[in-house]
C-alpha atoms as a PDB file:
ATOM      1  CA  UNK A   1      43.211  12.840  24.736  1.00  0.00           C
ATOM      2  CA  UNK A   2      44.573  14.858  27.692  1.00  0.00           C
ATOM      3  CA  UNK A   3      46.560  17.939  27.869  1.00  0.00           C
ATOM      4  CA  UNK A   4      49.572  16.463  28.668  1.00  0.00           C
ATOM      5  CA  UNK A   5      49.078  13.378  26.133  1.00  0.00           C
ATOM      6  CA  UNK A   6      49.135  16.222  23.272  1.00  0.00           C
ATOM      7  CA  UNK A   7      52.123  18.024  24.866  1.00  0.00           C
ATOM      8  CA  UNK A   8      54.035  14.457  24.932  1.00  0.00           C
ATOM      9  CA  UNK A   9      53.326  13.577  21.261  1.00  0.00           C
ATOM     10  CA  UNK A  10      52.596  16.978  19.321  1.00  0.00           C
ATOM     11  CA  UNK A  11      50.427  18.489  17.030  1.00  0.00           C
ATOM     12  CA  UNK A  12      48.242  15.917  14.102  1.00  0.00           C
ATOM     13  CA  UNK A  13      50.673  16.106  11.128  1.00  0.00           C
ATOM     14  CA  UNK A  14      48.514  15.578   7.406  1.00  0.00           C
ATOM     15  CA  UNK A  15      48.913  12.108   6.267  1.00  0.00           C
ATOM     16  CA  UNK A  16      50.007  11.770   2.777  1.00  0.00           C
ATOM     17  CA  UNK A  17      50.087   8.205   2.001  1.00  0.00           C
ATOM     18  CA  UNK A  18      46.606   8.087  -0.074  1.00  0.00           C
ATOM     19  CA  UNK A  19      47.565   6.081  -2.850  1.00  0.00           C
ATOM     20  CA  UNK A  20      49.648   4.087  -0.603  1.00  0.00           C
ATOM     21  CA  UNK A  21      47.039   3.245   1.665  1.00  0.00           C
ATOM     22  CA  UNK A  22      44.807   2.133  -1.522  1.00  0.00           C
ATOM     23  CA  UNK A  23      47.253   0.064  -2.606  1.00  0.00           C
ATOM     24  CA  UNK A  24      47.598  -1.685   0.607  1.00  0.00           C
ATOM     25  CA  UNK A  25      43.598  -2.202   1.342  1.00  0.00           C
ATOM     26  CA  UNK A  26      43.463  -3.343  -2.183  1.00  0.00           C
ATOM     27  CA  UNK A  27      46.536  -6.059  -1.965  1.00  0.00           C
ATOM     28  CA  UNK A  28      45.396  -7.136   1.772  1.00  0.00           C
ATOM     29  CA  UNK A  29      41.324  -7.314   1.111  1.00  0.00           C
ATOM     30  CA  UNK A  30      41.036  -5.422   4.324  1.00  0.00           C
ATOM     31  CA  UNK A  31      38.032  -3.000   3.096  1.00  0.00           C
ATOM     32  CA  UNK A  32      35.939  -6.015   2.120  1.00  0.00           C
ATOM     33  CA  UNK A  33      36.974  -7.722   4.854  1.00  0.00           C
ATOM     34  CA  UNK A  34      35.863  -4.809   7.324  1.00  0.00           C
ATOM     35  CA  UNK A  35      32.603  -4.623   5.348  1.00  0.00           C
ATOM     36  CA  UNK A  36      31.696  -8.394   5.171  1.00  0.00           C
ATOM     37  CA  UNK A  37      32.367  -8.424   8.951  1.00  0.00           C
ATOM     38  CA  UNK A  38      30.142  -5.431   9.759  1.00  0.00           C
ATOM     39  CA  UNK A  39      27.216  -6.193   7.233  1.00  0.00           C
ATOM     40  CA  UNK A  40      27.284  -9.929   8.675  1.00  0.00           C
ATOM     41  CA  UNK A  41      26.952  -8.355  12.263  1.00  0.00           C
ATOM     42  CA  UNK A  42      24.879  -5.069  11.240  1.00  0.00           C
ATOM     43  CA  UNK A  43      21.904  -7.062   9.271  1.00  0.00           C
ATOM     44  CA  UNK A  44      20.298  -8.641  13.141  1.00  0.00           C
ATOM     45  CA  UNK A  45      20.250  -5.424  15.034  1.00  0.00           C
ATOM     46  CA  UNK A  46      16.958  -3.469  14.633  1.00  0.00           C
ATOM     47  CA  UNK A  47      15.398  -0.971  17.517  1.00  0.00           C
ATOM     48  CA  UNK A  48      18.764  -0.451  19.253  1.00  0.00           C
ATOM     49  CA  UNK A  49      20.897   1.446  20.289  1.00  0.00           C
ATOM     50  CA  UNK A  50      24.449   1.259  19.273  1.00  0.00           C
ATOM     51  CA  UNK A  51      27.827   3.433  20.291  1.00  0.00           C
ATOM     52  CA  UNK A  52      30.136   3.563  17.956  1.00  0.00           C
ATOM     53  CA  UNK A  53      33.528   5.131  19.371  1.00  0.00           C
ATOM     54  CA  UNK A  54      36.167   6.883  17.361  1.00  0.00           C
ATOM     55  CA  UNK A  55      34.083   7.652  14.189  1.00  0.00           C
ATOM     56  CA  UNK A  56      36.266  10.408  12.975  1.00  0.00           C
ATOM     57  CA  UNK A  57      35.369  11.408   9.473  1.00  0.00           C
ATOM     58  CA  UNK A  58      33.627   8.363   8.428  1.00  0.00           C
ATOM     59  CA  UNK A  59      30.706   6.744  10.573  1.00  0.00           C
ATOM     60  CA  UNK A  60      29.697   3.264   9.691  1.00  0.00           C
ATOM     61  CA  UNK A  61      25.980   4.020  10.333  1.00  0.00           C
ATOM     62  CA  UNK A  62      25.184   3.268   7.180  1.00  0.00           C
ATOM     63  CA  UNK A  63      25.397  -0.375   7.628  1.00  0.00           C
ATOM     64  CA  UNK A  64      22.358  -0.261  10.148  1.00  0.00           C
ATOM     65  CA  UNK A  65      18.726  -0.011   9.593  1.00  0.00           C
ATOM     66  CA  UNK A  66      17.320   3.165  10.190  1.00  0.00           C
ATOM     67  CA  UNK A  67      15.314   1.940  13.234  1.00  0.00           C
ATOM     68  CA  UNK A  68      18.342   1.900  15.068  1.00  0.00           C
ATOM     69  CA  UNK A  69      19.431   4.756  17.731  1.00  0.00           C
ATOM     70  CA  UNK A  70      22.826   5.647  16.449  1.00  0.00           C
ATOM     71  CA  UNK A  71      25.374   7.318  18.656  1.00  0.00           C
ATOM     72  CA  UNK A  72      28.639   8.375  16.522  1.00  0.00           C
ATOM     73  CA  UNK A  73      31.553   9.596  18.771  1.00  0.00           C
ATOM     74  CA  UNK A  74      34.935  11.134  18.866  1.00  0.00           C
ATOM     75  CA  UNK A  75      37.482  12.017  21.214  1.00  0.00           C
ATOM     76  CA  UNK A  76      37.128  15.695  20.124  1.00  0.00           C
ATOM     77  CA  UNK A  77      33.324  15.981  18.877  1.00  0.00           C
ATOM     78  CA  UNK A  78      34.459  16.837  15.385  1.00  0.00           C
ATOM     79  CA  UNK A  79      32.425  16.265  12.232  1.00  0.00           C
ATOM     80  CA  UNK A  80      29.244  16.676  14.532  1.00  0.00           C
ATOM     81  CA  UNK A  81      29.571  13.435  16.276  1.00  0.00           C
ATOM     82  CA  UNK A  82      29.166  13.235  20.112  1.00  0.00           C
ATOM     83  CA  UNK A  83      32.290  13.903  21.887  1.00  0.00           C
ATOM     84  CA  UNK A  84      33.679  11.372  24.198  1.00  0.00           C
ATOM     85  CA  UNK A  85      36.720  10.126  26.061  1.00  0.00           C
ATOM     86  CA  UNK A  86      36.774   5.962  24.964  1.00  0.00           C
ATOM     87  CA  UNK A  87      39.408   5.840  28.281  1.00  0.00           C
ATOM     88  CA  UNK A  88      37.305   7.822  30.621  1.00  0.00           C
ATOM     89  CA  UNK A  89      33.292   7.470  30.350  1.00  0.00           C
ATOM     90  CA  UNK A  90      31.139   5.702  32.832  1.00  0.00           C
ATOM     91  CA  UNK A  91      27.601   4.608  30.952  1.00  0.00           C
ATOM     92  CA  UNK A  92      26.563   1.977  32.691  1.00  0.00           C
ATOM     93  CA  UNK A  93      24.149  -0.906  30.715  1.00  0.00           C
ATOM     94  CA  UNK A  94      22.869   1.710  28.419  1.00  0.00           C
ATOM     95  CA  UNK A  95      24.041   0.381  24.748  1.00  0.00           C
ATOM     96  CA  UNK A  96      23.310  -2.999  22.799  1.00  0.00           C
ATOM     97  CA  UNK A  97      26.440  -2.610  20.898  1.00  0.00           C
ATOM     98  CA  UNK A  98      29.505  -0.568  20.515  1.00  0.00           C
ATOM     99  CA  UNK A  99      31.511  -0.573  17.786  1.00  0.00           C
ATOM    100  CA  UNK A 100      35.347   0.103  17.455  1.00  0.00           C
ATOM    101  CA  UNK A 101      36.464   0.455  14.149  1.00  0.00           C
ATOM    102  CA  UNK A 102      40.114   0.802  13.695  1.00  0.00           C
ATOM    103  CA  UNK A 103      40.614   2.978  16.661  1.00  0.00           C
ATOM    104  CA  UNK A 104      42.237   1.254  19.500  1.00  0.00           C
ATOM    105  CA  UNK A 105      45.129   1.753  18.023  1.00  0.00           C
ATOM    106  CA  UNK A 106      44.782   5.655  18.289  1.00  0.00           C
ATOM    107  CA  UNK A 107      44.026   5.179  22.212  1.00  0.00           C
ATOM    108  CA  UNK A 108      47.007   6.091  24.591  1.00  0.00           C
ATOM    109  CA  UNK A 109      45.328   4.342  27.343  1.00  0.00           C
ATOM    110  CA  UNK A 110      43.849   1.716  25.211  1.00  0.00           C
ATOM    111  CA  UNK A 111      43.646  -0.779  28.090  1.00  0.00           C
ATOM    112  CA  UNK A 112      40.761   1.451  29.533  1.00  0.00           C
ATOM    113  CA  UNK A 113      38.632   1.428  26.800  1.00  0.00           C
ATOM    114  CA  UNK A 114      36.935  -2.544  26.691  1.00  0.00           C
ATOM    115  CA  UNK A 115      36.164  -2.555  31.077  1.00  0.00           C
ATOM    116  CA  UNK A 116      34.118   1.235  30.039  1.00  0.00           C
ATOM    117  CA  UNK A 117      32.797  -0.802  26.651  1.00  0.00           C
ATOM    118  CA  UNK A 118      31.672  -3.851  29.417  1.00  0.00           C
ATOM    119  CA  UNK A 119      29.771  -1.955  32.188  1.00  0.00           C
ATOM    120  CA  UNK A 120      28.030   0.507  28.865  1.00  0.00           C
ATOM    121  CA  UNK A 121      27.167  -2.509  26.961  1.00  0.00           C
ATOM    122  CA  UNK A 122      23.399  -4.163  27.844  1.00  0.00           C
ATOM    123  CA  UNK A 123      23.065  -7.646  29.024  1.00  0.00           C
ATOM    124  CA  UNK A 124      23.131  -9.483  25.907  1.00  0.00           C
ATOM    125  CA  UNK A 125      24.936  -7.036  24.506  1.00  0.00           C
ATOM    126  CA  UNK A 126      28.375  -6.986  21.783  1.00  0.00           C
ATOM    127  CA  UNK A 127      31.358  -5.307  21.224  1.00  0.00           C
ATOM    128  CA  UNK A 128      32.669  -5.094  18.014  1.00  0.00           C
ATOM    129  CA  UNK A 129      36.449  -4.753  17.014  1.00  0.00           C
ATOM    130  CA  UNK A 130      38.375  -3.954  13.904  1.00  0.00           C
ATOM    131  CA  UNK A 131      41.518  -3.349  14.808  1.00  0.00           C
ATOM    132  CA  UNK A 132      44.908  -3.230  12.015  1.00  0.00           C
ATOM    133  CA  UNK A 133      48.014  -5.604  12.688  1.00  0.00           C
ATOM    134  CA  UNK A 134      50.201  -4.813   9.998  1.00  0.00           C
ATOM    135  CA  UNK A 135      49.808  -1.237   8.885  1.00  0.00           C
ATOM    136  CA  UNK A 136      51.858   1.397   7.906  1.00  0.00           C
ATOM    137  CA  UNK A 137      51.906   4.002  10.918  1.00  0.00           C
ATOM    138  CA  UNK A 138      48.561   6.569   9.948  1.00  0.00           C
ATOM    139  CA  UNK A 139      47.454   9.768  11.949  1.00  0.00           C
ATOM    140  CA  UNK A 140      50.564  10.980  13.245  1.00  0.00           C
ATOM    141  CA  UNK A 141      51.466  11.380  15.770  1.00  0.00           C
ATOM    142  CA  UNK A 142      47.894   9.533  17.346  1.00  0.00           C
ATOM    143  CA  UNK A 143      49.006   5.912  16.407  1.00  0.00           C
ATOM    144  CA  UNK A 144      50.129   3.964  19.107  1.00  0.00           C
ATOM    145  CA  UNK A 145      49.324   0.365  19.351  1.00  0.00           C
ATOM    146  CA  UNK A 146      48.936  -3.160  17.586  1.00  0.00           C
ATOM    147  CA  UNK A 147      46.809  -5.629  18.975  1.00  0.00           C
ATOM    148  CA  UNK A 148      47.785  -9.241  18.406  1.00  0.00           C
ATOM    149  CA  UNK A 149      45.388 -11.701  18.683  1.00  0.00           C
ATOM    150  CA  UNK A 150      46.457 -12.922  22.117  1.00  0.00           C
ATOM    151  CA  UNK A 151      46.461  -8.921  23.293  1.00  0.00           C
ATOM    152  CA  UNK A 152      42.670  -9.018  22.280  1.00  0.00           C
ATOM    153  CA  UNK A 153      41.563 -12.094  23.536  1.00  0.00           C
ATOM    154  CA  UNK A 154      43.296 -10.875  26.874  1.00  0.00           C
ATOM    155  CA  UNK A 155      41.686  -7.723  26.698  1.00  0.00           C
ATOM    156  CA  UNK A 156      38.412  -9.308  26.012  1.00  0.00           C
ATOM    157  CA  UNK A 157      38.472 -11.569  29.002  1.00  0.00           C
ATOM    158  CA  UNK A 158      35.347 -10.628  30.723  1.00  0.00           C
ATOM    159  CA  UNK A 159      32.911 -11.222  27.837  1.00  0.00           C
ATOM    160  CA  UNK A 160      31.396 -14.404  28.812  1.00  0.00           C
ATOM    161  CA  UNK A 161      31.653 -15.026  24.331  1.00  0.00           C
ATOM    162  CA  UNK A 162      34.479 -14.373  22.239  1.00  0.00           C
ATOM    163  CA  UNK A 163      34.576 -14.715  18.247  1.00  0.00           C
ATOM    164  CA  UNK A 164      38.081 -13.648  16.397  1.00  0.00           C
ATOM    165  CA  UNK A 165      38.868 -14.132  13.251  1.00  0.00           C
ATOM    166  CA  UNK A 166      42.480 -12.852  11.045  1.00  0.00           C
ATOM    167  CA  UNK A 167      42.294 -11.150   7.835  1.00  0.00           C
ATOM    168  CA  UNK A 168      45.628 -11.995   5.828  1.00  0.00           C
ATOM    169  CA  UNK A 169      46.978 -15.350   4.289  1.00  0.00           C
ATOM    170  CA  UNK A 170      48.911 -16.606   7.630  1.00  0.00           C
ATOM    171  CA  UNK A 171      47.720 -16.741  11.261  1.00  0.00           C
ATOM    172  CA  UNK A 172      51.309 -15.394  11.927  1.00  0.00           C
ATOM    173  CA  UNK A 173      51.149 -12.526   9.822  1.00  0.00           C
ATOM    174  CA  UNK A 174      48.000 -10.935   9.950  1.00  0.00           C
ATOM    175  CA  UNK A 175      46.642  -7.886   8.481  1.00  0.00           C
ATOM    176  CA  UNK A 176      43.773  -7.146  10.780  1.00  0.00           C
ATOM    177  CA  UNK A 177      41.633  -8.643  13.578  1.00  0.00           C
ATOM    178  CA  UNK A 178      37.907  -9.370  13.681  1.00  0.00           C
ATOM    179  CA  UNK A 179      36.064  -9.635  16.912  1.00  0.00           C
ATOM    180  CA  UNK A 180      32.876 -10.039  18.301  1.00  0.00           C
ATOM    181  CA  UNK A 181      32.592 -10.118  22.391  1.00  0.00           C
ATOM    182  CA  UNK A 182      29.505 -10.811  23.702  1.00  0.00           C
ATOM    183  CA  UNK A 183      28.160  -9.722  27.583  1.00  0.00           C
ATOM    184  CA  UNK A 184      25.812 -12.433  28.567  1.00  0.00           C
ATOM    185  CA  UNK A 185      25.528 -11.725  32.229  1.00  0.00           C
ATOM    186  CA  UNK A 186      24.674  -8.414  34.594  1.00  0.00           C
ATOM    187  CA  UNK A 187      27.714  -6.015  36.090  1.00  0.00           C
ATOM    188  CA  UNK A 188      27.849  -8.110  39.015  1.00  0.00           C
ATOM    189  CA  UNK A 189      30.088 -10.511  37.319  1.00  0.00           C
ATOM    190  CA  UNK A 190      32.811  -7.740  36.029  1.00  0.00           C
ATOM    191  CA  UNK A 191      36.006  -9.143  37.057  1.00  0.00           C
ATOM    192  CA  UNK A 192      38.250  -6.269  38.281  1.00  0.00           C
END
């Protein structure tokens, strides 16, 4: 996050919501969901290498064989993850998956991230989304967005595959958003 971003919004106030935040995982299944998704996803990849962007202080490498090359990132390199810029990083066909857990929403420039995701990801290679719908307002002041599920597919629009799924009782009021996006062709078809 830039300079000027952190001058706009202010300083990371301490969230104090725990028990809230239990409560709401528990009444909206959206741990279990997150974890079904990712073990259903994590259990075919073996002997790659996989980004995962905004892990903060908890990296979902656990739900990957060890044979895998691992990348954990953050904006600001904290907890001794590699530090990275989701908005602004050029790889180019070096990953065969990136993961973004839950942290789109944290992006100012969120519409940056999935075109950087595209070129970085492999041929062959998936992006994988969590991303909250309704959810009480977390890391102030660094939450800024809500993806619907049109948003997403919109955003996803160059992956030759899409998969989404909702996590919640009604298509209209979702808790959280599943997808899967899938490059099956080369940069040279990267719409700009």
């Amino acid at each position: 996050m830039s300079k000027k971003i952190k001058q706009i919004i202010g300083e990371r106030k301490p969230y104090k919501g725990k028990l809230f935040k239990w409560l709401l995982h528990r009444f909206t299944g959206g741990w279990e969901f997150r974890t079904r998704k990712l073990e259903e996803f994590a259990k075919d990849y073996h002997n790659k290498k996989i980004l995962e962007i905004g892990a903060g202080k908890t990296s979902f490498k656990r739900f990957f064989d060890s044979s895998n090359e691992f990348v954990s990132s953050d904006f600001e390199g904290r907890d001794g993850h590699l530090e990275l810029d989701a908005s602004n990083f050029n790889s180019v066909e070096e990953y065969d998956a990136i993961l973004l857990m839950s942290v789109m929403e944290h992006i100012p420039e969120f519409w940056k991230i999935v075109p950087n995701c595209y070129r970085a990801l492999k041929k062959g290679g998936c992006l994988f989304i969590i991303s909250p719908m309704f959810y009480p307002i977390h890391s102030v002041p660094e939450d800024f967005w809500r993806m619907t599920e049109f948003g997403l597919r919109f955003l996803l629009k160059d992956f030759e595959r899409v998969e989404l799924e909702y996590n919640g009782h009604f298509r209209r009021f979702p808790y959280s958003y599943w997808a899967k996006a899938t490059k099956e062709q080369g940069l040279n078809i990267l719409k700009e």
